[in-house]
PDB file of N, CA and C in Angstrom:
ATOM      1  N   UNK A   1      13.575  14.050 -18.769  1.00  0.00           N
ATOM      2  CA  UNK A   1      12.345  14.489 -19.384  1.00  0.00           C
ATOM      3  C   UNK A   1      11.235  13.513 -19.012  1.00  0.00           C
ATOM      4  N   UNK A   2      10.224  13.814 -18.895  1.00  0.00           N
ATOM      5  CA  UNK A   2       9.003  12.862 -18.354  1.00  0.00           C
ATOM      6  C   UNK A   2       8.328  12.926 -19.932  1.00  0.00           C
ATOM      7  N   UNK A   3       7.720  11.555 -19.384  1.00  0.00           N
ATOM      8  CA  UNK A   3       6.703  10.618 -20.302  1.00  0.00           C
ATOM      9  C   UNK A   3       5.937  10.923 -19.976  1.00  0.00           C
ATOM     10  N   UNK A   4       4.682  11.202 -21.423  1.00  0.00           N
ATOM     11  CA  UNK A   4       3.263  11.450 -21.231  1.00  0.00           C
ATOM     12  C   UNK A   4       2.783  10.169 -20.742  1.00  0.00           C
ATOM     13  N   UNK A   5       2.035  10.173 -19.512  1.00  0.00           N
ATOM     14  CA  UNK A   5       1.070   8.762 -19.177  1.00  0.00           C
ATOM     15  C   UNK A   5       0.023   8.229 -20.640  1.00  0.00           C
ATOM     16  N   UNK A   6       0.733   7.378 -20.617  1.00  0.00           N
ATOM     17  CA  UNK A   6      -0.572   6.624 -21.833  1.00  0.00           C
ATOM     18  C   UNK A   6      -1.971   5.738 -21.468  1.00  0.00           C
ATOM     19  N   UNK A   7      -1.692   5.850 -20.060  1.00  0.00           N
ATOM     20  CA  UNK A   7      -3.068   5.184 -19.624  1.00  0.00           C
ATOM     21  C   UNK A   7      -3.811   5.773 -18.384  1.00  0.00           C
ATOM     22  N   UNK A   8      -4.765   5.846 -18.142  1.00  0.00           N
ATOM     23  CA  UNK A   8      -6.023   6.267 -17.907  1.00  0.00           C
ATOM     24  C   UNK A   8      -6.323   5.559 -16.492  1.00  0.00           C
ATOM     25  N   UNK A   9      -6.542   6.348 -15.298  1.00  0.00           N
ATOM     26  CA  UNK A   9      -6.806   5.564 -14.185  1.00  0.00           C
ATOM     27  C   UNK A   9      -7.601   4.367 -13.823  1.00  0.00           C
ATOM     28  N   UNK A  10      -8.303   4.332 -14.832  1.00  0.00           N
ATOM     29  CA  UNK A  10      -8.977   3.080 -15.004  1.00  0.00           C
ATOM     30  C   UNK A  10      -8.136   1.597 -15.412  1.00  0.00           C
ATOM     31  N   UNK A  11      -7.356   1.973 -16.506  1.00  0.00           N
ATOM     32  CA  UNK A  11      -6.669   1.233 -17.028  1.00  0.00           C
ATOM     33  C   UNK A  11      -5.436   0.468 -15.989  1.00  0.00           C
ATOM     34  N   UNK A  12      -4.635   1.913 -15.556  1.00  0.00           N
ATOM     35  CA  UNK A  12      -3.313   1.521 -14.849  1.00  0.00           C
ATOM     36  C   UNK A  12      -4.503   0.982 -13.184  1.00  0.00           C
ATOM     37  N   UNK A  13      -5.412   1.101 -13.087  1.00  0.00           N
ATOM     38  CA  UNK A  13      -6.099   0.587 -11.663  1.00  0.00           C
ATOM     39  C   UNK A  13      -5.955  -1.464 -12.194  1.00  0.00           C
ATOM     40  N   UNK A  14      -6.324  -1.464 -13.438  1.00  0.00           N
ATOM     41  CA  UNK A  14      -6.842  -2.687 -13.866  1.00  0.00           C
ATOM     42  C   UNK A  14      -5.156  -3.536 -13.800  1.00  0.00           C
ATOM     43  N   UNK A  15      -4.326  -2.725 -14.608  1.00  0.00           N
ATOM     44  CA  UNK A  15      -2.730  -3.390 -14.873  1.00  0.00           C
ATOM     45  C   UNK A  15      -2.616  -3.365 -13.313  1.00  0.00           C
ATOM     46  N   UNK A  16      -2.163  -2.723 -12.508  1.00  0.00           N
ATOM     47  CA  UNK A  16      -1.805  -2.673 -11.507  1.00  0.00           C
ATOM     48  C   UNK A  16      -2.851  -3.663 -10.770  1.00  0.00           C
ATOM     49  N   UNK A  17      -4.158  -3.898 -10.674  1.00  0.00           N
ATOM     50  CA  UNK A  17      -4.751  -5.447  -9.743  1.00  0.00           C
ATOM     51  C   UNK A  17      -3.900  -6.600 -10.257  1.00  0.00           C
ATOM     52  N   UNK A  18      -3.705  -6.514 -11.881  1.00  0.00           N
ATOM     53  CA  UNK A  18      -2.953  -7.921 -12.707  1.00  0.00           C
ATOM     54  C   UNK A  18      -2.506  -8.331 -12.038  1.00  0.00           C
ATOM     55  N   UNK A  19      -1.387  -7.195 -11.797  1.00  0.00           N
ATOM     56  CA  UNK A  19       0.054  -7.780 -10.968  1.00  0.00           C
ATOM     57  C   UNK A  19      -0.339  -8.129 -10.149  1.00  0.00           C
ATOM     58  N   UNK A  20      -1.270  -7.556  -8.880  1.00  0.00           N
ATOM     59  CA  UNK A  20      -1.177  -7.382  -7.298  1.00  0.00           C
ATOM     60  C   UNK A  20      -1.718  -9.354  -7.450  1.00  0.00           C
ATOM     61  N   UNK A  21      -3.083  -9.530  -7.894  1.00  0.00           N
ATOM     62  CA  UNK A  21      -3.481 -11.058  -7.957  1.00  0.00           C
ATOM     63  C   UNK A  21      -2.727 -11.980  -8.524  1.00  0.00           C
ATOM     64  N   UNK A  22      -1.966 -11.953  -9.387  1.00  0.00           N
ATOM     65  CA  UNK A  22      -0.510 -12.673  -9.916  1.00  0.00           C
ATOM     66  C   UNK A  22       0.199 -12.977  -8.943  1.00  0.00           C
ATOM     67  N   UNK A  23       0.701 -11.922  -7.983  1.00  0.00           N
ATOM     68  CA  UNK A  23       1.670 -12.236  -6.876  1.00  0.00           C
ATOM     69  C   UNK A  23       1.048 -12.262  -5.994  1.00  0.00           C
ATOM     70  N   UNK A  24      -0.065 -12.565  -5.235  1.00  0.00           N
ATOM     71  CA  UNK A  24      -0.714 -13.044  -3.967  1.00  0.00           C
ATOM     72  C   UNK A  24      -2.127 -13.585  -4.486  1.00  0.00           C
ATOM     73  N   UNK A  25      -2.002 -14.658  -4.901  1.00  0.00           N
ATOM     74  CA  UNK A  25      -3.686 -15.446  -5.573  1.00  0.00           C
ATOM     75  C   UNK A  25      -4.342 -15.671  -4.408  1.00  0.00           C
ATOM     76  N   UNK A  26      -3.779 -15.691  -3.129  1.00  0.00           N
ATOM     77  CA  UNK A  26      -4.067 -16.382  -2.032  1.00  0.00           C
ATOM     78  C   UNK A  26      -5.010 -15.076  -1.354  1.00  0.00           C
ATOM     79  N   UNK A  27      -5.036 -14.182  -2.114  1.00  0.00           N
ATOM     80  CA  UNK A  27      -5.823 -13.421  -1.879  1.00  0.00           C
ATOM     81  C   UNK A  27      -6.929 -12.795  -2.476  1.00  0.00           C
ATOM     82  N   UNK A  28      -8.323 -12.212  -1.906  1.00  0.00           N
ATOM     83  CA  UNK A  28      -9.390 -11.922  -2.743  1.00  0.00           C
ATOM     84  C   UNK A  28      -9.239 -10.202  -2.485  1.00  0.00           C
ATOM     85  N   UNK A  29     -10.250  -9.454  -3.567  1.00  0.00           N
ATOM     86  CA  UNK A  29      -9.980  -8.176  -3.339  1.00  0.00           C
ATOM     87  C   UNK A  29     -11.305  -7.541  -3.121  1.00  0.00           C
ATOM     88  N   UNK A  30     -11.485  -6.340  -2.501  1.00  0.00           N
ATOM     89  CA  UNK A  30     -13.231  -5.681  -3.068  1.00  0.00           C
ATOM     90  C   UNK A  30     -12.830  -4.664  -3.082  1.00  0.00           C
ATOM     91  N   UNK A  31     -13.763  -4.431  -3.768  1.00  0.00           N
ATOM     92  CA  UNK A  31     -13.668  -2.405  -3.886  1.00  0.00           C
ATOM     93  C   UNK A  31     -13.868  -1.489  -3.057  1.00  0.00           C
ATOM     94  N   UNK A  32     -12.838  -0.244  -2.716  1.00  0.00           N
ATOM     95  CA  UNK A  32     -13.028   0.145  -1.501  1.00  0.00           C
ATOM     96  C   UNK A  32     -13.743   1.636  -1.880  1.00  0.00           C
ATOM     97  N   UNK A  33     -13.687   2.783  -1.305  1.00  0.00           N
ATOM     98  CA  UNK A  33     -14.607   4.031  -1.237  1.00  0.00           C
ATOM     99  C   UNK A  33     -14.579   4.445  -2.500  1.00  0.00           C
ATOM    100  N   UNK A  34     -13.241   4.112  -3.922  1.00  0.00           N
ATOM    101  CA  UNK A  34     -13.341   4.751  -5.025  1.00  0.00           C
ATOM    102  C   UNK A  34     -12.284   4.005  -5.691  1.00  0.00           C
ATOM    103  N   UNK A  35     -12.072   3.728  -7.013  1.00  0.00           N
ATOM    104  CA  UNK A  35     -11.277   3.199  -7.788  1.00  0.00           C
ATOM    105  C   UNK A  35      -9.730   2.705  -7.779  1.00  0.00           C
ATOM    106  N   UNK A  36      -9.379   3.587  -6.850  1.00  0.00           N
ATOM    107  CA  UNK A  36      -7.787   3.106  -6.004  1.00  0.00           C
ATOM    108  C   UNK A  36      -7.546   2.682  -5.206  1.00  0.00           C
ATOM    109  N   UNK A  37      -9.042   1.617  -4.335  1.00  0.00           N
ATOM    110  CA  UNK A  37      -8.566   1.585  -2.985  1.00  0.00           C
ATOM    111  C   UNK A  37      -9.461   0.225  -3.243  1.00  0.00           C
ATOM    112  N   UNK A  38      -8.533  -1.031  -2.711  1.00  0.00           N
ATOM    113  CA  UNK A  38      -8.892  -1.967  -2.245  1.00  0.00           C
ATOM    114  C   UNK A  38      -8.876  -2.760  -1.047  1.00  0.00           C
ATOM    115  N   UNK A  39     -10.048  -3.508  -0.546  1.00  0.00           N
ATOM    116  CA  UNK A  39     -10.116  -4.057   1.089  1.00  0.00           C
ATOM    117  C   UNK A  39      -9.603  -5.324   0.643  1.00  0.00           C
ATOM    118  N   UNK A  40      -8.064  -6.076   1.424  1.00  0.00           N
ATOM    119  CA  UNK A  40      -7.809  -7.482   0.807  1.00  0.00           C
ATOM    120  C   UNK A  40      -8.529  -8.468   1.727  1.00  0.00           C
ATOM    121  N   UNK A  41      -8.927  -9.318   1.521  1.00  0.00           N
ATOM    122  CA  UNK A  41      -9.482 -10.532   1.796  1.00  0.00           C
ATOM    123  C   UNK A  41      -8.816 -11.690   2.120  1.00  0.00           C
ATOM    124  N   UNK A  42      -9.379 -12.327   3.366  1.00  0.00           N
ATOM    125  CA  UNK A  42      -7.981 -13.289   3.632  1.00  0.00           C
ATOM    126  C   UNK A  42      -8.825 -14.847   2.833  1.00  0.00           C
ATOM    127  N   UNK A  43      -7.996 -16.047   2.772  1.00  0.00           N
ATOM    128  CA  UNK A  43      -8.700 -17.262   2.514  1.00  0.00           C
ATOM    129  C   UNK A  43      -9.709 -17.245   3.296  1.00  0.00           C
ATOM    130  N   UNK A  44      -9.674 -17.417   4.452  1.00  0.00           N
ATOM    131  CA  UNK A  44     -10.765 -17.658   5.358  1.00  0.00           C
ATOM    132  C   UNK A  44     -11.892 -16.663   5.414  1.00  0.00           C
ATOM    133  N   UNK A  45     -12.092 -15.598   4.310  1.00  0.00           N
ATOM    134  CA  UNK A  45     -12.940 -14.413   3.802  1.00  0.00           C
ATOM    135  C   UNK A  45     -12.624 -13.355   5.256  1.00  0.00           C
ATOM    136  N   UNK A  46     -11.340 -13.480   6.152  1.00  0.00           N
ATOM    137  CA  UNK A  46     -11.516 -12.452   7.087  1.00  0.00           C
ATOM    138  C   UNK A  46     -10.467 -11.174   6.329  1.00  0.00           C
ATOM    139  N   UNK A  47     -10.896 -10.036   6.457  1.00  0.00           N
ATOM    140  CA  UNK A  47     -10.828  -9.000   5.718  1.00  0.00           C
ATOM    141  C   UNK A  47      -8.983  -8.507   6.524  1.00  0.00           C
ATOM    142  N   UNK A  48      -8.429  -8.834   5.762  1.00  0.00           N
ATOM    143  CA  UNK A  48      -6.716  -8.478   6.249  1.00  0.00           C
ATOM    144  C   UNK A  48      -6.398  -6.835   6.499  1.00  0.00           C
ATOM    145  N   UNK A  49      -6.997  -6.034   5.856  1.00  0.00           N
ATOM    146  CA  UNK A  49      -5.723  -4.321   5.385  1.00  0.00           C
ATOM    147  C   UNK A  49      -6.493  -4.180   3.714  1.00  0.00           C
ATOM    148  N   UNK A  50      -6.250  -3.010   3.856  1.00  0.00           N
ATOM    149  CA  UNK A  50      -6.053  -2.301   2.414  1.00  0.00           C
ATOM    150  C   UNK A  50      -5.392  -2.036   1.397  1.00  0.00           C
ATOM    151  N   UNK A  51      -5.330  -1.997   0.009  1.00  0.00           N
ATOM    152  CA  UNK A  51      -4.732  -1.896  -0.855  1.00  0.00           C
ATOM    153  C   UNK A  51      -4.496  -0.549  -1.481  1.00  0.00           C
ATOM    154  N   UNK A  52      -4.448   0.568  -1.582  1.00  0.00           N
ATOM    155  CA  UNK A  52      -4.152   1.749  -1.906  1.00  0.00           C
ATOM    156  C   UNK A  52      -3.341   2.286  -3.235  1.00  0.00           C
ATOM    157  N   UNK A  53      -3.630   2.391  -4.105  1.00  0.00           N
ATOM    158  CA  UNK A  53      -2.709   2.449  -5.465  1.00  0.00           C
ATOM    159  C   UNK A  53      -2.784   4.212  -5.449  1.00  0.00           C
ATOM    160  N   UNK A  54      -3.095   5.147  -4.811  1.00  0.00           N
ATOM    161  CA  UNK A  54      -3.150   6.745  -4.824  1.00  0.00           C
ATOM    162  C   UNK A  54      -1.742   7.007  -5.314  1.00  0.00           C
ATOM    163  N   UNK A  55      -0.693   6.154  -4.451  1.00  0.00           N
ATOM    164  CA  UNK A  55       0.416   6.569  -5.253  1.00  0.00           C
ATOM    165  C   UNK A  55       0.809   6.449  -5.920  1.00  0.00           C
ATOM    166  N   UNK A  56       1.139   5.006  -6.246  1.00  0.00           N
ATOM    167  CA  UNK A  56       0.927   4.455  -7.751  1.00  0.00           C
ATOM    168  C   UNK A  56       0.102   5.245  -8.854  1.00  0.00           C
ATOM    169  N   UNK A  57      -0.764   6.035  -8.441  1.00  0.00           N
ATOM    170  CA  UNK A  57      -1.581   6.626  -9.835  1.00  0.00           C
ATOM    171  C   UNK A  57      -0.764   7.951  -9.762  1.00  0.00           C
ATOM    172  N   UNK A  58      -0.719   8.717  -8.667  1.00  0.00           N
ATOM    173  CA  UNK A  58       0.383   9.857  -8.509  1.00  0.00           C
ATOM    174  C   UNK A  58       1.693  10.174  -9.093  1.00  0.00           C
ATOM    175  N   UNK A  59       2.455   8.964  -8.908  1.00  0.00           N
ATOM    176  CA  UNK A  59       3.792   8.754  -9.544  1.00  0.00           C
ATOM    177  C   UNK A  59       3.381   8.573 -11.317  1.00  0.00           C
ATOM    178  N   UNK A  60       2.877   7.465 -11.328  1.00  0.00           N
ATOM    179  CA  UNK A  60       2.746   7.683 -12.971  1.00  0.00           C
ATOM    180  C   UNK A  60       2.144   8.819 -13.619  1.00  0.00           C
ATOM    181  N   UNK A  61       1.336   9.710 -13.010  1.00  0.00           N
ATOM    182  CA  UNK A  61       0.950  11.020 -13.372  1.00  0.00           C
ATOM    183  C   UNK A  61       2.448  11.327 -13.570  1.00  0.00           C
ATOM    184  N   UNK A  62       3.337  11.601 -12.792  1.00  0.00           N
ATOM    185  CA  UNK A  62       4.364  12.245 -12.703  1.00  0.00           C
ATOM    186  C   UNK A  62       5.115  12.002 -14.052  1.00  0.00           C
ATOM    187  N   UNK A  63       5.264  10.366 -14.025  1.00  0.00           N
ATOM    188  CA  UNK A  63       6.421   9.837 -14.842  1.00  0.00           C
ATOM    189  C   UNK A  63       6.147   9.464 -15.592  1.00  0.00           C
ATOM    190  N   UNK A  64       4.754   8.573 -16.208  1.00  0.00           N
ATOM    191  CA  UNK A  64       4.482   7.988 -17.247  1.00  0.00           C
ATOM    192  C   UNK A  64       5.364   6.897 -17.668  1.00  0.00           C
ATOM    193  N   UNK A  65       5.732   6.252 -16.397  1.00  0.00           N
ATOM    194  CA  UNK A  65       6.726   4.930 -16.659  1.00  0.00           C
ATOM    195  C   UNK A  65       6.316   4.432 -15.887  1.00  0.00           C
ATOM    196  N   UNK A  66       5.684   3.059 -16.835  1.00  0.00           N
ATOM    197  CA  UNK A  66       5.157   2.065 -16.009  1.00  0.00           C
ATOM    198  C   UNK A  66       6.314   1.103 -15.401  1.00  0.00           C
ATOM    199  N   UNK A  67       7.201   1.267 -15.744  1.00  0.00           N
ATOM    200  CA  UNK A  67       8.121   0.754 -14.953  1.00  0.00           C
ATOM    201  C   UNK A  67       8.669   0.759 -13.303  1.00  0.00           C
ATOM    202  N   UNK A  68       8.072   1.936 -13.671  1.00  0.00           N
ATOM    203  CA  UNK A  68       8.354   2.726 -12.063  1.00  0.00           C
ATOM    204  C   UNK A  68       7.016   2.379 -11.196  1.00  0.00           C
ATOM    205  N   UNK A  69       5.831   1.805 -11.985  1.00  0.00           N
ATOM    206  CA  UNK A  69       4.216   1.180 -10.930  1.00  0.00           C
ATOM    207  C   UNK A  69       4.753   0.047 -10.615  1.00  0.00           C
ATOM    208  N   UNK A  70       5.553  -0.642 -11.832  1.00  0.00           N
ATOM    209  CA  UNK A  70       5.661  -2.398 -11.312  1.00  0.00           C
ATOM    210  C   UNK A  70       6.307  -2.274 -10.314  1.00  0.00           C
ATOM    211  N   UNK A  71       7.507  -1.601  -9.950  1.00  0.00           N
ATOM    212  CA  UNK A  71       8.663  -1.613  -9.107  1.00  0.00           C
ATOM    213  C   UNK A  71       7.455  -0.917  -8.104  1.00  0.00           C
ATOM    214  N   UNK A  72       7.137   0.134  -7.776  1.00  0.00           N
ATOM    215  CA  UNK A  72       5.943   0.705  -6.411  1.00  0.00           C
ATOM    216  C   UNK A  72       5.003  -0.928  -5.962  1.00  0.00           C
ATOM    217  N   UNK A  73       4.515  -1.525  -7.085  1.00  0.00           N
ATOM    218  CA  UNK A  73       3.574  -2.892  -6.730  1.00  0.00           C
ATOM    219  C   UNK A  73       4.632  -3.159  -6.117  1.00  0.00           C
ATOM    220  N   UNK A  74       5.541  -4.186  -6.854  1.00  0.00           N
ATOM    221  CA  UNK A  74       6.739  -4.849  -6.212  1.00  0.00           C
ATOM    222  C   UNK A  74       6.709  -5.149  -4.821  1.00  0.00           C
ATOM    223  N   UNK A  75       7.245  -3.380  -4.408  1.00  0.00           N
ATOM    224  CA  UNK A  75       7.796  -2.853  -2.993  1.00  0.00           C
ATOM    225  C   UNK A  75       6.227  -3.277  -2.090  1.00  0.00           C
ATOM    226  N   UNK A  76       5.027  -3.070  -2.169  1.00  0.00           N
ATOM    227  CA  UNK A  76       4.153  -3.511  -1.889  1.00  0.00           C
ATOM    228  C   UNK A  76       3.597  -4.733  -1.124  1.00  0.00           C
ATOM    229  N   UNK A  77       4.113  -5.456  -2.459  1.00  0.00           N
ATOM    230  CA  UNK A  77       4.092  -6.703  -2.268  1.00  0.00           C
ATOM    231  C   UNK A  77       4.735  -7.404  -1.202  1.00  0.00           C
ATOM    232  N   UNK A  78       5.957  -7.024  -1.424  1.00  0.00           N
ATOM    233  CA  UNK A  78       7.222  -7.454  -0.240  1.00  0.00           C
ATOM    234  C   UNK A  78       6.914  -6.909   1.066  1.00  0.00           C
ATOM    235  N   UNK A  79       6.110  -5.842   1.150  1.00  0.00           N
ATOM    236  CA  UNK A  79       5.763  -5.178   2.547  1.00  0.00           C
ATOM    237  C   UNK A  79       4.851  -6.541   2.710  1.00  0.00           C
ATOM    238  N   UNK A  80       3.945  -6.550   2.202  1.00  0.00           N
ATOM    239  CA  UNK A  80       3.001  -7.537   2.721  1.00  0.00           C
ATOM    240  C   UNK A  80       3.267  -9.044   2.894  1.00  0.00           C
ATOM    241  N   UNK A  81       4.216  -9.443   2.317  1.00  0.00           N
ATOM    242  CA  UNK A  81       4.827 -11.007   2.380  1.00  0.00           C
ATOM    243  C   UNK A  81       5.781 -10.899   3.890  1.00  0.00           C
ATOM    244  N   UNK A  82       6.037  -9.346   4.259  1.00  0.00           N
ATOM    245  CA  UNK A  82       7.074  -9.509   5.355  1.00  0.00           C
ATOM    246  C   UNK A  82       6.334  -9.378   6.619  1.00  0.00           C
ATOM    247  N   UNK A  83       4.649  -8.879   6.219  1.00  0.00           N
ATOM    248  CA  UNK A  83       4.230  -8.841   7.685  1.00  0.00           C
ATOM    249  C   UNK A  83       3.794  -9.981   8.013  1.00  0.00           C
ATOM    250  N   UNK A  84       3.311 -10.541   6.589  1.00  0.00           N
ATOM    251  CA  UNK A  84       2.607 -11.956   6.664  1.00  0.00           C
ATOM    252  C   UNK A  84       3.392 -13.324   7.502  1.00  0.00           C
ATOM    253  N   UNK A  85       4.792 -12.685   7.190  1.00  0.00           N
ATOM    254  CA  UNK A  85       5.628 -13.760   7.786  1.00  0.00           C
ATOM    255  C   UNK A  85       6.220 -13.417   9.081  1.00  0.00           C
ATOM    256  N   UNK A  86       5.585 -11.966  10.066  1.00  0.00           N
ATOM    257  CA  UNK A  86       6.020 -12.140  11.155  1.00  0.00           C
ATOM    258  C   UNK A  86       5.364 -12.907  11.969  1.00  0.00           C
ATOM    259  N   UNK A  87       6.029 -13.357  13.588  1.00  0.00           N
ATOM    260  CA  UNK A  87       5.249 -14.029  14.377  1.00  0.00           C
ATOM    261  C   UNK A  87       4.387 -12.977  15.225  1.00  0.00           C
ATOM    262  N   UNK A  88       5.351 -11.871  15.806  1.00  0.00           N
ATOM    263  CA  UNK A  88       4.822 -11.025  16.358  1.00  0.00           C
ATOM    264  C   UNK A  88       3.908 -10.086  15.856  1.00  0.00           C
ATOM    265  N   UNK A  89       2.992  -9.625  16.384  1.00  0.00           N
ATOM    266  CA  UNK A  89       2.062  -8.216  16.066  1.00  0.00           C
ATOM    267  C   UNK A  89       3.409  -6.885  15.351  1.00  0.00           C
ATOM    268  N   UNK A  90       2.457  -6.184  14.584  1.00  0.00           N
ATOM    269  CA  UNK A  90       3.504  -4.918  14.419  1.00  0.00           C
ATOM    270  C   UNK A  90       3.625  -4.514  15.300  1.00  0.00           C
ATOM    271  N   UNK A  91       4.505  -4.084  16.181  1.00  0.00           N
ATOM    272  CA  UNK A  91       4.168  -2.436  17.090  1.00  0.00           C
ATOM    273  C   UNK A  91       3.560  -1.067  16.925  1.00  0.00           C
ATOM    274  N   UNK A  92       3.921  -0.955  15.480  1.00  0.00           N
ATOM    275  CA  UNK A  92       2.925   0.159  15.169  1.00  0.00           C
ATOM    276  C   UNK A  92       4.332   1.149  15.630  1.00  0.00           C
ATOM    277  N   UNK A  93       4.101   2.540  15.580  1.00  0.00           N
ATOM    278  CA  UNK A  93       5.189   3.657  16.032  1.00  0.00           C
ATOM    279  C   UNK A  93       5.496   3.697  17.296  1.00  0.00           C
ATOM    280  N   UNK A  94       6.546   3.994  17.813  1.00  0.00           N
ATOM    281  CA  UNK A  94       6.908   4.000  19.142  1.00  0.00           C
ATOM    282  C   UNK A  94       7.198   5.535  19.393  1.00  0.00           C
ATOM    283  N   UNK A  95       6.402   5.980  19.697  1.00  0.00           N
ATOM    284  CA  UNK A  95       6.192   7.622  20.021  1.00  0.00           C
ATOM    285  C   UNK A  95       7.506   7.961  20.774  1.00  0.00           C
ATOM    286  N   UNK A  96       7.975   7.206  21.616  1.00  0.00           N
ATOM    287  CA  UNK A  96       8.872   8.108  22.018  1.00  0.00           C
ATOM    288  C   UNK A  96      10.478   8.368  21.443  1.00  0.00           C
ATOM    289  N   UNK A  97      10.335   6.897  20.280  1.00  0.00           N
ATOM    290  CA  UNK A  97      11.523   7.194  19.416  1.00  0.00           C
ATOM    291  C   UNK A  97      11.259   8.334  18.003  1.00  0.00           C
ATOM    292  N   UNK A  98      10.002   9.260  18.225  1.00  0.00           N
ATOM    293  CA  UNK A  98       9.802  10.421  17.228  1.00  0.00           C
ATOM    294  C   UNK A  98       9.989  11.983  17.898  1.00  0.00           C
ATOM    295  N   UNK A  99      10.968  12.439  17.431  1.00  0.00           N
ATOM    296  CA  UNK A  99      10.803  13.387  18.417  1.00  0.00           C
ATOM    297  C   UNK A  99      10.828  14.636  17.210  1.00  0.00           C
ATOM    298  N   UNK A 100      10.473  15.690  17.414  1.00  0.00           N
ATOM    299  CA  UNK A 100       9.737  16.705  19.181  1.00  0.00           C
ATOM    300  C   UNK A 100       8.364  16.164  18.266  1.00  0.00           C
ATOM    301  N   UNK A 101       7.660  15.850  17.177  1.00  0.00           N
ATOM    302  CA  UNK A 101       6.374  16.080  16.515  1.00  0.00           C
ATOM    303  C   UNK A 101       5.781  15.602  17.513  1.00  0.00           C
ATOM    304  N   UNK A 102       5.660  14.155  18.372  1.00  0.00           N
ATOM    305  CA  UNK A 102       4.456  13.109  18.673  1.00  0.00           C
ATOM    306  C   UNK A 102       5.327  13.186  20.092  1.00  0.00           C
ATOM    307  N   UNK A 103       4.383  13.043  21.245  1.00  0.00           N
ATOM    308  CA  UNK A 103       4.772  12.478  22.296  1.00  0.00           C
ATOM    309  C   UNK A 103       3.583  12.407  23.139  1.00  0.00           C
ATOM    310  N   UNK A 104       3.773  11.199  24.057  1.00  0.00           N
ATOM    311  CA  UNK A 104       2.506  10.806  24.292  1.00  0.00           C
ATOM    312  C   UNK A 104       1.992  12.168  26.022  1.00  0.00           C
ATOM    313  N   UNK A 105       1.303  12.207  26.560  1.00  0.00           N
ATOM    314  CA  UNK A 105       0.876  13.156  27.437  1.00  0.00           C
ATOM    315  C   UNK A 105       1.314  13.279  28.599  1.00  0.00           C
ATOM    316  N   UNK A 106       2.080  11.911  29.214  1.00  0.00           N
ATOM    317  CA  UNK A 106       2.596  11.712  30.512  1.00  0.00           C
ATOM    318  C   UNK A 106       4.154  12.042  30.396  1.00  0.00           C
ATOM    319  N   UNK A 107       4.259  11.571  29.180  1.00  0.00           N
ATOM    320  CA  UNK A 107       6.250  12.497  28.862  1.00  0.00           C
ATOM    321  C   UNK A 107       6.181  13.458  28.781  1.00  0.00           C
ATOM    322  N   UNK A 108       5.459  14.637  28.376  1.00  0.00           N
ATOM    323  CA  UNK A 108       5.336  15.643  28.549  1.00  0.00           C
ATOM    324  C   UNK A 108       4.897  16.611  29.958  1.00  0.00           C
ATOM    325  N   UNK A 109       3.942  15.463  30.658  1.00  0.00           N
ATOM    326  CA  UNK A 109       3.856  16.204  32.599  1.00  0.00           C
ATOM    327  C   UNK A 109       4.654  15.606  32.949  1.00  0.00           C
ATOM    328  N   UNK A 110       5.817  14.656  33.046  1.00  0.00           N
ATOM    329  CA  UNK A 110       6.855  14.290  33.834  1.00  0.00           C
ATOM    330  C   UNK A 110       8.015  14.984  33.249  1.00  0.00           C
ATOM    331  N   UNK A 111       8.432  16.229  32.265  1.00  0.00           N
ATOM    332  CA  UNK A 111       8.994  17.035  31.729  1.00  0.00           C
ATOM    333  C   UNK A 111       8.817  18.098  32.634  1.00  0.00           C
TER     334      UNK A 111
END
């Protein structure tokens, strides 16, 4: 059975920064196009990636368990401590390990 949400996108936007600045102080935040979306800030004020809580507000629509935002922050968090700690660049997707949706234009004329 689902839980009525007891808080208000405003509210769970505010609980949900708590956490996010609790577990990365080392970071600053600004406000991005609308209430769920933040640009993070590095020490050196160079602007890192975005913060996105859409789902986080989505899911608790759903569930009304805030239990289930801390654990979504959480997972978040850990994404970002794991890129922080690579040496290498991401790669980003490797198109040709997606198949049939994406392929790039020259696999397809050498087909």
């Amino acid at each position: 059975m689902f839980k009525q949400p007891l808080l208000k996108k405003q509210e769970l936007t505010e609980f949900a920064m708590k956490r996010v600045k609790e577990n990365a102080a080392f970071l600053s935040f600004e406000q991005g196009e609308d209430e769920l979306t933040f640009r993070l800030i590095e020490p050196n004020g160079d602007p890192s990636g975005w913060l996105w809580l859409h789902n986080i507000w989505n899911s608790y629509q759903r569930s009304g368990d805030l239990n289930e935002v801390i654990d979504l922050i959480n997972g978040q968090l850990e994404g970002m401590k794991y890129i922080k700690q690579m040496t290498e660049q991401p790669r980003g997707v490797d198109v040709f390990n997606v198949y049939p949706a994406i392929r790039q234009s020259d696999y397809i004329k050498r087909s």
